[in-house]
C-alpha atoms as a PDB file:
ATOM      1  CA  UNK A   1       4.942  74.852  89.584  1.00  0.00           C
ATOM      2  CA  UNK A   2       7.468  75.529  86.677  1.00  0.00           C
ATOM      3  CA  UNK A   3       9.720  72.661  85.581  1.00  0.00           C
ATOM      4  CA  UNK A   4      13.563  73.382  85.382  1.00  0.00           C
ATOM      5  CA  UNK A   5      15.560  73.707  82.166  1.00  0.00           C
ATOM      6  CA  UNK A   6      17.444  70.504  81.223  1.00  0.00           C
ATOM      7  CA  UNK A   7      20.952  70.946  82.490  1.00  0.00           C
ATOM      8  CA  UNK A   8      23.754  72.251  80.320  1.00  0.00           C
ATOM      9  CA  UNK A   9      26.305  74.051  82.651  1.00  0.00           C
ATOM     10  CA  UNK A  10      28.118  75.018  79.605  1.00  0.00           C
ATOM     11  CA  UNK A  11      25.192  77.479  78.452  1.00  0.00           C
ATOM     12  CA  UNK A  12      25.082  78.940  81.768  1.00  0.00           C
ATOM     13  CA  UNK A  13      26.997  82.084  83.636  1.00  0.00           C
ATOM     14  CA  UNK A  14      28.792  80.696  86.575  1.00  0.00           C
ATOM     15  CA  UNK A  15      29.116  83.132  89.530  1.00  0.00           C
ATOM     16  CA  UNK A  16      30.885  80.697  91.895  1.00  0.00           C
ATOM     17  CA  UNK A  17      32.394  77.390  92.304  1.00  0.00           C
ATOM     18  CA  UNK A  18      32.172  76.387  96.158  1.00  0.00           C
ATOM     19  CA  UNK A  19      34.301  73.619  96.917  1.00  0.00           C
ATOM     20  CA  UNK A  20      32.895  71.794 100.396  1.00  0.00           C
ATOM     21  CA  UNK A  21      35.029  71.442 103.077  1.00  0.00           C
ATOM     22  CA  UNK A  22      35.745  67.783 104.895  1.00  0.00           C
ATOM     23  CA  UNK A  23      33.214  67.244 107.247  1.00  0.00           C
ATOM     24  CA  UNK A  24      30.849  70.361 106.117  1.00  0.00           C
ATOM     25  CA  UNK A  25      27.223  70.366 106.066  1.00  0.00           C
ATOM     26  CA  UNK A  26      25.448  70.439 102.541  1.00  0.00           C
ATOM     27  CA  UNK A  27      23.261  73.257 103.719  1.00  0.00           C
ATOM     28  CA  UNK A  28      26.442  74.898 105.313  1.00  0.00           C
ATOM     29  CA  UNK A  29      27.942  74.683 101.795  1.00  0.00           C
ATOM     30  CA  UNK A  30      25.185  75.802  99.969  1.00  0.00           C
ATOM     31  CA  UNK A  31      25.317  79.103 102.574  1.00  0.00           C
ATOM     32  CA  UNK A  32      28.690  79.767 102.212  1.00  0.00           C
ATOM     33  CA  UNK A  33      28.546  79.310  98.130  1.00  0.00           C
ATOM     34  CA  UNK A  34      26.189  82.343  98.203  1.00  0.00           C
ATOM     35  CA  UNK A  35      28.508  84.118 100.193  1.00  0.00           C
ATOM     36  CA  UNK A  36      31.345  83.132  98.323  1.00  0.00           C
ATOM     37  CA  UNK A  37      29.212  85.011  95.328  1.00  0.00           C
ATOM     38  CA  UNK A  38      28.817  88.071  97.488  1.00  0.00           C
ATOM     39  CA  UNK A  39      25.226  87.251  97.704  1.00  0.00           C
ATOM     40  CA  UNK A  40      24.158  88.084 101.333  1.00  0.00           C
ATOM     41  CA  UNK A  41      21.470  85.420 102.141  1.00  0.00           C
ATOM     42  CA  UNK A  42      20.310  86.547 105.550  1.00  0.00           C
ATOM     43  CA  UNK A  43      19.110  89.747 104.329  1.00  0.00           C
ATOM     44  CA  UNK A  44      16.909  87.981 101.622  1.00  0.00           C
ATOM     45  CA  UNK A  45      13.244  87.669 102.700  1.00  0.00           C
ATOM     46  CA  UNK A  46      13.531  83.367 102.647  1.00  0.00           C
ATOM     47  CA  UNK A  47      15.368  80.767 104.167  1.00  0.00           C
ATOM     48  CA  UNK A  48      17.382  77.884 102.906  1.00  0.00           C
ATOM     49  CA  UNK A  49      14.332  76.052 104.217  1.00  0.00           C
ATOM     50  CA  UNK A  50      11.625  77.728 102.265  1.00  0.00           C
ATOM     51  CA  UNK A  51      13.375  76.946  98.459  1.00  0.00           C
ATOM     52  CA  UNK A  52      14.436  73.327  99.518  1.00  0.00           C
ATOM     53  CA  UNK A  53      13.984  70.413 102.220  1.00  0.00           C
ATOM     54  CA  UNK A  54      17.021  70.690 104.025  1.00  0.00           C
ATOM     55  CA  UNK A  55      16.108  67.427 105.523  1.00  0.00           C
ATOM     56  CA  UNK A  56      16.932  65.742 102.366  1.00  0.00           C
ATOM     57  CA  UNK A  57      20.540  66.563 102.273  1.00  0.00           C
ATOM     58  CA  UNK A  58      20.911  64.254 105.074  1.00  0.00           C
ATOM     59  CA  UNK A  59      19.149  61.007 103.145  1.00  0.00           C
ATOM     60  CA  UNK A  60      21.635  61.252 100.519  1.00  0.00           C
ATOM     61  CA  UNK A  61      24.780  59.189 100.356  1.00  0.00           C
ATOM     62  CA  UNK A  62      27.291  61.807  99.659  1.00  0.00           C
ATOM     63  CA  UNK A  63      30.014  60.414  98.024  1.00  0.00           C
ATOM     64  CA  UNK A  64      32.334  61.246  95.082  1.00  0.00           C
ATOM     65  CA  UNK A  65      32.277  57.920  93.842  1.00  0.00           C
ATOM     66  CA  UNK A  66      28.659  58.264  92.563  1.00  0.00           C
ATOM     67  CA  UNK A  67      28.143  59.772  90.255  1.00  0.00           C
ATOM     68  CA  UNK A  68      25.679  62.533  91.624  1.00  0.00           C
ATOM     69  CA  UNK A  69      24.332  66.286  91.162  1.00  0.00           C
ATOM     70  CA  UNK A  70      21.340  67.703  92.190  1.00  0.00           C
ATOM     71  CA  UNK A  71      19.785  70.925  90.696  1.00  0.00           C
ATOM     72  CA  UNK A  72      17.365  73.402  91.558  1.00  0.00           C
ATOM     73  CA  UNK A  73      16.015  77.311  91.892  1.00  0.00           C
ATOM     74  CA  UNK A  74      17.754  78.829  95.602  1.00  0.00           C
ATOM     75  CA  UNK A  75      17.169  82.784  96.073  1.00  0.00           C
ATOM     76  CA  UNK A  76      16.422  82.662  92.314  1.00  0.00           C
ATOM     77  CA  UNK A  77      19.391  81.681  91.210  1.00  0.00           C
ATOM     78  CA  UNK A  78      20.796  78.560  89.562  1.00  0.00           C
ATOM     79  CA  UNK A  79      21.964  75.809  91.983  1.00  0.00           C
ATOM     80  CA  UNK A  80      24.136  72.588  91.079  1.00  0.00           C
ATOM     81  CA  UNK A  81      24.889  70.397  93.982  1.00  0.00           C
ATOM     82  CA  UNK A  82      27.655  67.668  94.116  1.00  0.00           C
ATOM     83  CA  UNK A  83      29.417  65.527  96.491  1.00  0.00           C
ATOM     84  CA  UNK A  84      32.222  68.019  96.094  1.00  0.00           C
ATOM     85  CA  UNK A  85      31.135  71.466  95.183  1.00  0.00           C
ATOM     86  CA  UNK A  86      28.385  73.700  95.385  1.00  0.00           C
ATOM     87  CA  UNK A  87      28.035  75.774  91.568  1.00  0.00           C
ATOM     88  CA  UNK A  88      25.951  78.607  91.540  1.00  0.00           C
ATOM     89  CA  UNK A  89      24.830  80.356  88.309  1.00  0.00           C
ATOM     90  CA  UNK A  90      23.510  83.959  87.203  1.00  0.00           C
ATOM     91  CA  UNK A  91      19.391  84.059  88.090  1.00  0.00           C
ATOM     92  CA  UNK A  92      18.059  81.720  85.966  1.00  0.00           C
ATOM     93  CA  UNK A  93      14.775  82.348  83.640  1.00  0.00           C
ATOM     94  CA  UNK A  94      12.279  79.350  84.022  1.00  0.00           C
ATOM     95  CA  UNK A  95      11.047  80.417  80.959  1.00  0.00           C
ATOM     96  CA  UNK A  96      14.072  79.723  79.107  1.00  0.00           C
ATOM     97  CA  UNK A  97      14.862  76.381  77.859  1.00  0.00           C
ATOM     98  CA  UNK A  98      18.286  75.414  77.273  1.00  0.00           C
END
């Protein structure tokens, strides 16, 4: 398993900025970010589910007043995750490190 890059947004191509919806589903979000980027997920060979434990989503305590982001590799691409917004940046190369 490859590590990620450390995190600096301002190195990286942003394809979309998803901004979540009161009441929406972090997994719902994360869907609709892709298609927000024109990326069609359901004709991609994996699910949500195989790339990250949806089930987590639900543990978390997601609120704006924490200060909170998650990151990780979805359908290749770049994924920041925060109480707010969904971010999703051009594929990322795990050999790079920023």
């Amino acid at each position: 398993m490859h590590s990620l890059p450390l995190l600096n947004e301002k190195q990286l191509d942003l394809l979309v900025c998803y901004s979540l919806s009161s009441g929406e589903e972090m997994s719902v979000a994360i869907v609709n970010a892709f298609h927000a980027a024109n990326i069609d997920v359901f004709e991609k060979s994996t699910r949500l589910d195989d790339w990250v434990n949806t089930d987590v989503f639900e543990s978390i305590h997601w609120t704006s007043d924490h200060p909170l982001y998650l990151s990780t590799r979805i359908w290749g691409y770049r994924v920041v995750i925060t109480p707010e917004e969904v971010r999703i940046y051009t594929t990322m190369d795990l050999n790079q490190r920023l």
